[in-house]
Protein backbone atom coordinates (compact mmCIF):
# COMPACT_ATOMS: atom_id res chain seq x y z
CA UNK A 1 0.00 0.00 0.00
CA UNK A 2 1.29 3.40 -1.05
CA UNK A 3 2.27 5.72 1.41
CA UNK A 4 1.46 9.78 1.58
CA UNK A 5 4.61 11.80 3.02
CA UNK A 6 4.96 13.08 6.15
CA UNK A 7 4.86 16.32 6.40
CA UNK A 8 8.38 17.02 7.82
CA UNK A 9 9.36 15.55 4.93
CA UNK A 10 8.29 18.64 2.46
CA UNK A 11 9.71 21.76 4.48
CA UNK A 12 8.10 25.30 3.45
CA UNK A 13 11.60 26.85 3.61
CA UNK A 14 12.46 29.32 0.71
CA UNK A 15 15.77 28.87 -0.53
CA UNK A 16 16.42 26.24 2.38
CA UNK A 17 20.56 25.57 3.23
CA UNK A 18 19.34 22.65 4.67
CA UNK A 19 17.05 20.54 2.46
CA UNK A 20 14.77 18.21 3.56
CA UNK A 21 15.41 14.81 2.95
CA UNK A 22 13.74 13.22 -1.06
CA UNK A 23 12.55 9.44 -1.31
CA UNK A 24 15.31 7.47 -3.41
CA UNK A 25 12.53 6.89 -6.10
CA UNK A 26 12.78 10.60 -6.68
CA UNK A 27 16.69 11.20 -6.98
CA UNK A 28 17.50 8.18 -9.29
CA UNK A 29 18.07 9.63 -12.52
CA UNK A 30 15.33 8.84 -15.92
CA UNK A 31 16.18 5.43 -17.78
CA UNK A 32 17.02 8.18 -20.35
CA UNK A 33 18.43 11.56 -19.55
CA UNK A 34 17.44 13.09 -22.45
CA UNK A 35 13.80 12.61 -22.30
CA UNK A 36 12.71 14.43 -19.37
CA UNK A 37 9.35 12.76 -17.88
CA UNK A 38 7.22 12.75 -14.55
CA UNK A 39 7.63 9.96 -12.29
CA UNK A 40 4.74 9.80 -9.90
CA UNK A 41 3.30 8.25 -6.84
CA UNK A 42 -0.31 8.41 -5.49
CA UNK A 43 1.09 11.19 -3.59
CA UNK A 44 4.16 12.87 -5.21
CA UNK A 45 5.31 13.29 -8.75
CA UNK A 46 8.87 13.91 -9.76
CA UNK A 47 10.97 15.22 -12.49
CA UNK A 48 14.30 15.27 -13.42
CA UNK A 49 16.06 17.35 -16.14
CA UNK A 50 18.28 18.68 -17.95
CA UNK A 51 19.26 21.65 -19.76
CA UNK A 52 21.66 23.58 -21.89
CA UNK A 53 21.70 27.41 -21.37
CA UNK A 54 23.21 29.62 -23.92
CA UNK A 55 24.38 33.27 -23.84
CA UNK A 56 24.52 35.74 -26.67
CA UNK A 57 25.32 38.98 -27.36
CA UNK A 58 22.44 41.10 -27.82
CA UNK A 59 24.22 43.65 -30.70
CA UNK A 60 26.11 40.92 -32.48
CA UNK A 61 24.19 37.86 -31.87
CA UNK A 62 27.20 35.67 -30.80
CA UNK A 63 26.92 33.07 -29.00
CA UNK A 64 29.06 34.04 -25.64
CA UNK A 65 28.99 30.67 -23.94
CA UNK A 66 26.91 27.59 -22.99
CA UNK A 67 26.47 26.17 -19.59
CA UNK A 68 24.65 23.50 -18.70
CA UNK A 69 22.08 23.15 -15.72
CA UNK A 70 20.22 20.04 -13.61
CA UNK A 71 17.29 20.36 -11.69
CA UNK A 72 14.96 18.13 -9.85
CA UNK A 73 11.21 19.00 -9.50
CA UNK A 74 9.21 17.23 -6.71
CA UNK A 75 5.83 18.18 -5.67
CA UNK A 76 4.09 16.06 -2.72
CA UNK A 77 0.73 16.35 -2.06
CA UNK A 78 -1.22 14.42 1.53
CA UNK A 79 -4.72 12.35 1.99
CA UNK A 80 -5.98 14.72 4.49
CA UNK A 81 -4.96 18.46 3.29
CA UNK A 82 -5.58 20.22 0.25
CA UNK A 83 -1.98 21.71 0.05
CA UNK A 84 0.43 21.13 -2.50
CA UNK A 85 4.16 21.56 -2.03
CA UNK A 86 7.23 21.77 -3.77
CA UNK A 87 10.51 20.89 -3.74
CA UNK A 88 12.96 22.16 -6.37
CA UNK A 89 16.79 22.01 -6.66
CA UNK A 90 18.86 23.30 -9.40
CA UNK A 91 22.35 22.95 -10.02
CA UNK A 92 24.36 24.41 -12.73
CA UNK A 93 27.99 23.01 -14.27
CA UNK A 94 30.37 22.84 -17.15
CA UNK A 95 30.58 26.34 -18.57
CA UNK A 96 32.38 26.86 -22.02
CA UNK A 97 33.13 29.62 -23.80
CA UNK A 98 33.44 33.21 -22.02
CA UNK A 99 30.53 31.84 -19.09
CA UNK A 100 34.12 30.52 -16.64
CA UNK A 101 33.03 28.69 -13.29
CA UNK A 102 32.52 32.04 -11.16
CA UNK A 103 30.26 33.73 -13.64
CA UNK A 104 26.87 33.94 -11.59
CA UNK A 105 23.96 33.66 -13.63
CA UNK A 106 20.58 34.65 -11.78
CA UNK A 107 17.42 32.23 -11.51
CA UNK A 108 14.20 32.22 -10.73
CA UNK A 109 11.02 29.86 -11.15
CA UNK A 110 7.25 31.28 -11.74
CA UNK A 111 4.90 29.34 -10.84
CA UNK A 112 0.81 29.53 -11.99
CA UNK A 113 -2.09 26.79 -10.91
CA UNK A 114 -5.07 26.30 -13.03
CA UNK A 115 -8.52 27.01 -12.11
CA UNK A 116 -9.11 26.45 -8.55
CA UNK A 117 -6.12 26.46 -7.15
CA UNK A 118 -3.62 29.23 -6.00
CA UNK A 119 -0.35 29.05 -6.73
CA UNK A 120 2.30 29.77 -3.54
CA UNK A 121 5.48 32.53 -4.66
CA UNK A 122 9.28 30.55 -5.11
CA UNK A 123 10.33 33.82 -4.21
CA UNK A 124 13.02 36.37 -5.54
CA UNK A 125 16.12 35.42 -8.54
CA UNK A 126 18.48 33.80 -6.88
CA UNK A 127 22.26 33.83 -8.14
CA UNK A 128 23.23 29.93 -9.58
CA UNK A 129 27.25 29.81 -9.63
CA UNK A 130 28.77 26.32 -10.99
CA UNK A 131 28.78 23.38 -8.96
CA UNK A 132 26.31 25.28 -6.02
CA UNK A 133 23.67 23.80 -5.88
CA UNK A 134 20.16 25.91 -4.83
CA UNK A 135 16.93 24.49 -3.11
CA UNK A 136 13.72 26.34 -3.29
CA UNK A 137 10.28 25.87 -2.21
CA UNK A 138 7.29 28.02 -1.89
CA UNK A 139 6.90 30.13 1.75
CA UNK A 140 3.58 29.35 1.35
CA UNK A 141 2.28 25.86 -0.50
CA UNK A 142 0.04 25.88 -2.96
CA UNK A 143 -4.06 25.39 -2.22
CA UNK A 144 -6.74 23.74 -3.99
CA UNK A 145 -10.80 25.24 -3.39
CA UNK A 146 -12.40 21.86 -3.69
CA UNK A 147 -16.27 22.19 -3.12
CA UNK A 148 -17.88 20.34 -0.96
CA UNK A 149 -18.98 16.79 -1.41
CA UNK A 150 -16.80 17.73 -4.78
CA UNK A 151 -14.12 17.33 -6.58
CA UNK A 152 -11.40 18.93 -8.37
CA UNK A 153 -8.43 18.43 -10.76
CA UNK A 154 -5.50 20.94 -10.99
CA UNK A 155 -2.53 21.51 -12.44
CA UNK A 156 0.91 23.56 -11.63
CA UNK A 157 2.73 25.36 -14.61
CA UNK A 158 6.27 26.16 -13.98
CA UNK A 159 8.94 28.50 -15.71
CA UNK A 160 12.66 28.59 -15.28
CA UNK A 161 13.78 31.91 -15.68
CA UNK A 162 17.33 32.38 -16.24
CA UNK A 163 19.05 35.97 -16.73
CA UNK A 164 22.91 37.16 -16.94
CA UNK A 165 24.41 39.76 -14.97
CA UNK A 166 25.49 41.64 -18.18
CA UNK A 167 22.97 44.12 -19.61
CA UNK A 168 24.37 43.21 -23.37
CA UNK A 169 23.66 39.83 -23.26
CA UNK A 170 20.41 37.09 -23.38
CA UNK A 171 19.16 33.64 -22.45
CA UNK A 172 18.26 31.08 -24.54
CA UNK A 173 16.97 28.37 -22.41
CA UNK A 174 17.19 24.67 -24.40
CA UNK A 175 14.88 22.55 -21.81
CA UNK A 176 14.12 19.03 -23.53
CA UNK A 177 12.10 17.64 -24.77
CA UNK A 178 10.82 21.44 -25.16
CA UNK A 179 11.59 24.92 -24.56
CA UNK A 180 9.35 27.06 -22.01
CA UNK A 181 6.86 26.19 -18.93
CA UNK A 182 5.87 22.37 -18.05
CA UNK A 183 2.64 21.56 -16.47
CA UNK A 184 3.11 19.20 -13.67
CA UNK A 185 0.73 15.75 -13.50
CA UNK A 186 -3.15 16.14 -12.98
CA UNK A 187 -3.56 16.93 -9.37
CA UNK A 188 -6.99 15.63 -7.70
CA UNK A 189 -8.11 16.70 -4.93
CA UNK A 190 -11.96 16.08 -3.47
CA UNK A 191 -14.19 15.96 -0.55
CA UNK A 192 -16.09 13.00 -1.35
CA UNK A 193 -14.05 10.85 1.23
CA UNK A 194 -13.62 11.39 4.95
CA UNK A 195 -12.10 15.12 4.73
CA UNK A 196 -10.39 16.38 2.16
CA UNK A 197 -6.71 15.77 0.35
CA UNK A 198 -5.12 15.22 -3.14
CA UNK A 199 -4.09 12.17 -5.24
CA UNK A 200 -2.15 11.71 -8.71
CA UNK A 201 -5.14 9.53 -10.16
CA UNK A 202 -3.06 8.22 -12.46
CA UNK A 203 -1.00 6.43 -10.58
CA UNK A 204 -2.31 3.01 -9.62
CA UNK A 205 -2.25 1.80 -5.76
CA UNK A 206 -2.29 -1.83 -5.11
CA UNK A 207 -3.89 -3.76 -2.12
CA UNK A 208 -1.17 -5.85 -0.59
CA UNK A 209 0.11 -7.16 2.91
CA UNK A 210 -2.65 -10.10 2.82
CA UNK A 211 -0.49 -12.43 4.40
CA UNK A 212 -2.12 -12.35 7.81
CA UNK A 213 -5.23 -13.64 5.71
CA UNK A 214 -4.22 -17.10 3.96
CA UNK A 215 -7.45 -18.80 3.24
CA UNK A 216 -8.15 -15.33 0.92
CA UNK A 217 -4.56 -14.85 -0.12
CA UNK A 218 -5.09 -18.30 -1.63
CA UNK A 219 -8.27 -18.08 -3.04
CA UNK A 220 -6.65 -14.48 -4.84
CA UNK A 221 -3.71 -16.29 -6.46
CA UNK A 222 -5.92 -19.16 -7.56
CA UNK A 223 -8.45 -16.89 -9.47
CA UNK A 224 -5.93 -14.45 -11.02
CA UNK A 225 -4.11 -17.68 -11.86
CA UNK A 226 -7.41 -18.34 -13.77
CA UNK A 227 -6.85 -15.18 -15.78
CA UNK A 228 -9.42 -12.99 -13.68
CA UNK A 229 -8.21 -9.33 -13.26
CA UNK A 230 -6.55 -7.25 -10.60
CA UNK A 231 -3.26 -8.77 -10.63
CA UNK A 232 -0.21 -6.41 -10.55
CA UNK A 233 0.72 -5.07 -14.41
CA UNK A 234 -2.23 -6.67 -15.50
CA UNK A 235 -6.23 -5.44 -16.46
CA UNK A 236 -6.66 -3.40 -13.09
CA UNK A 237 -10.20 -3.59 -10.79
CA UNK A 238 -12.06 -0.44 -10.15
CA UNK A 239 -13.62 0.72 -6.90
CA UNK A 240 -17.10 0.43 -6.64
CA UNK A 241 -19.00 3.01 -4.35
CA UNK A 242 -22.58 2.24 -5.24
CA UNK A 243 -23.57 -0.12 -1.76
CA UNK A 244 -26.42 -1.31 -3.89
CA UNK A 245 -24.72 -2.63 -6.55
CA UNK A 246 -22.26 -3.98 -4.37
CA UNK A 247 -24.78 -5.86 -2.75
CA UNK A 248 -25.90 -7.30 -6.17
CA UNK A 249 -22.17 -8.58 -7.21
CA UNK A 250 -21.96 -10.33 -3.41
CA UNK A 251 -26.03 -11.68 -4.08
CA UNK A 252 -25.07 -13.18 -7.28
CA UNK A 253 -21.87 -14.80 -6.46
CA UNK A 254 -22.65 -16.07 -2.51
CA UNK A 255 -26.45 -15.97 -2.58
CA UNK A 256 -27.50 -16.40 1.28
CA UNK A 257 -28.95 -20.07 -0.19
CA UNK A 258 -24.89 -20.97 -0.17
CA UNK A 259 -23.79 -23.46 2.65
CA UNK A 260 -21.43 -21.71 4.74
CA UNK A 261 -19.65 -24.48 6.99
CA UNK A 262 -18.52 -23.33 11.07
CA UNK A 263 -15.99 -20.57 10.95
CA UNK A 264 -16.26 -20.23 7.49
CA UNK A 265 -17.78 -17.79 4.98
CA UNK A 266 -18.22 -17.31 1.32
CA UNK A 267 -15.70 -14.71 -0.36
CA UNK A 268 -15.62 -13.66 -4.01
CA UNK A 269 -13.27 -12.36 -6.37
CA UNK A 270 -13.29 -9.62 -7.73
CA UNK A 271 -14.73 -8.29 -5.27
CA UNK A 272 -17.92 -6.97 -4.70
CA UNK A 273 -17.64 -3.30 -4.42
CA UNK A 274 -15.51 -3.79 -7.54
CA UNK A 275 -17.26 -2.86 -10.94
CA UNK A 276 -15.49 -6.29 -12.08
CA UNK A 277 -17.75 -8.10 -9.64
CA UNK A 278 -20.23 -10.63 -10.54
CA UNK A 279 -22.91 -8.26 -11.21
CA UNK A 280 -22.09 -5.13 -12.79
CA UNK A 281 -19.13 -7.14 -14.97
CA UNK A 282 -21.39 -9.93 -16.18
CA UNK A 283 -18.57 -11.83 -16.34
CA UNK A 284 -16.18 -14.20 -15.25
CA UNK A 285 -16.05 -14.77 -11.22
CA UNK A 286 -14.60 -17.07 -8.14
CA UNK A 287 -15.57 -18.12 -5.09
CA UNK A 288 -14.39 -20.11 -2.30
CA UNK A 289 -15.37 -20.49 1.60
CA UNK A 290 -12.27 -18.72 3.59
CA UNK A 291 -12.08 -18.33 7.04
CA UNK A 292 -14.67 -15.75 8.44
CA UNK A 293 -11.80 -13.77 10.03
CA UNK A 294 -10.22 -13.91 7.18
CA UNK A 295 -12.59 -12.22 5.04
CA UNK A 296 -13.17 -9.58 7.25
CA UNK A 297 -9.55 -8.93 8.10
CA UNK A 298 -8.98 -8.83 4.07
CA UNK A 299 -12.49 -6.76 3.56
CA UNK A 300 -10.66 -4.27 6.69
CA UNK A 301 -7.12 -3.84 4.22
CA UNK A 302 -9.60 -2.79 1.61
CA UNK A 303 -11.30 -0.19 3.39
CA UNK A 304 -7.87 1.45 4.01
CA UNK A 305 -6.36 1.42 1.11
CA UNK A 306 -10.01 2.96 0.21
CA UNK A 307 -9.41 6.05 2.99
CA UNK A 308 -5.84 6.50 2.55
CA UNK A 309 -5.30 6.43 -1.50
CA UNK A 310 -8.42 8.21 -1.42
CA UNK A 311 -10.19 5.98 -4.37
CA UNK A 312 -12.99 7.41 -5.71
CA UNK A 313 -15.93 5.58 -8.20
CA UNK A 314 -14.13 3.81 -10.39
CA UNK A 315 -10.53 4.32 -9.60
CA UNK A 316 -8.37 1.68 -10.47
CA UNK A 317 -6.12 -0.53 -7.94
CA UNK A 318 -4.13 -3.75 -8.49
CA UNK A 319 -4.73 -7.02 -5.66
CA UNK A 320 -0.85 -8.85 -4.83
CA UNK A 321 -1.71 -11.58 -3.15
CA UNK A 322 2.05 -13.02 -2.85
């Protein structure tokens, strides 16, 4: 089960000496470094980058010098807040041409939310020498209005600005795969679930640690052995919210008529509050009889993966039984 991060985790520092500490998911470097691209969490996305920065005369149009530049983006959102806060760290080395080592340039990122959300200030240009690197984040995070018993998705834009000390001279930023802002991932954020907080919806939990539950752990492997859905990579199940329908999926596939031994009880799979149940798939099903405390200790790890990844109707979550 995914995990939201602690709050100490994502200081509110601007230009913080002392950064706070970044999951290792988040510093390892893209698969390739030339194609920048978010990695995300339920609750955190991440991007790393690169970029060359060239400097030109302004009269004659020559290029000056290059320099080159890395930053890392994070932005970490929680299950019960409707803040948003970033992380950003930029670090700038290998200067050619007449930009040498000690030649500051000056940076600063704007930031700008879409509708419903306000956007928190990175603050002032700050100067970038080679080989310092700079940490930034927002003195006040970001906020999403979410109405209630509603929801709302967001995005952040972002813009490096870079400038040179010398009044002659420009920027030409190079970011790949493309010049200018970049929107970070769909943000949502609702109040349909006890309080309020924020998700990346497209990243896809999974409901795991059912080891303390055998007789269902089993019955799990043995039906996505079968080729049902839910199992990790594969065709994902999707919450169901409706408590009639659920009822419906559990009716059809462990009708009260079932035998149900001492100590033991019917379970299905999928599940009923699963739009892949019996029911509302019209499809393929299992069941078995598991241990009564079973089921309801496997039914409980449902539930709060429900609260804490905050799935909504029809949000999408993988089952590991192993």
């Amino acid at each position: 089960m995914t995990q939201p991060p602690g709050r100490s985790v994502l200081s509110s520092t601007s230009a913080a000496d002392d950064p706070p500490p970044l999951p290792a998911w988040c510093i390892d470097p893209p698969d390739d470094q030339s194609k920048s691209a978010w990695k995300t969490r339920r609750f955190a996305a991440c991007l790393i980058n690169y970029a060359s920065v060239s400097v030109y005369d302004t009269t004659t149009r020559a290029l000056l010098g290059r320099t080159m530049i890395n930053y890392m983006h994070f932005i970490g959102m929680f299950n019960d807040s409707l803040e948003l806060t970033d992380v950003f760290a930029i670090v700038r080395f290998y200067s050619e041409g007449e930009l040498v080592p000690d030649d500051a340039l000056s940076f600063r990122l704007a930031v700008s939310c879409s509708y419903g959300c306000t956007a928190g200030d990175f603050g002032p240009p700050i100067t970038l020498p080679e080989n310092s690197t700079r940490y930034l984040t927002p003195s006040v995070p970001h906020l999403v209005n979410v109405p209630i018993d509603g929801i709302r998705t967001v995005n952040t834009t972002y813009e490096l600005q870079l400038t040179h000390p010398g009044g002659d001279t420009e920027i030409i930023n190079v970011f790949p795969p493309e010049k200018g802002p970049y929107p970070s991932p769909d943000i949502r954020c609702d109040r349909i679930l006890s309080g309020a907080g924020c998700v990346i919806p497209s990243f896809v939990p999974t409901l795991d640690g059912l080891s303390a539950y055998p007789t269902v752990r089993e019955h799990i492997k043995r039906a996505q052995a079968r080729g049902l859905p839910g199992a990790p990579g594969t065709t994902p199940l999707h919450r169901l919210a409706d408590p009639a329908k659920a009822k419906k999926n559990r009716d059809l596939a462990c009708p009260e008529s079932t035998p149900r031994p001492p100590g033991l009880t019917c379970d299905e799979y999928p599940m009923a509050r699963t739009w892949e149940g019996a029911w509302t798939s019209g499809g393929a099903y299992s069941t078995d009889m598991v241990l009564d405390t079973d089921n309801s200790g496997a039914g409980g790890k449902f539930g709060a993966l429900v609260t804490r990844d905050r799935l909504l109707d029809r949000d999408a979550f993988w089952v590991d039984p192993s």
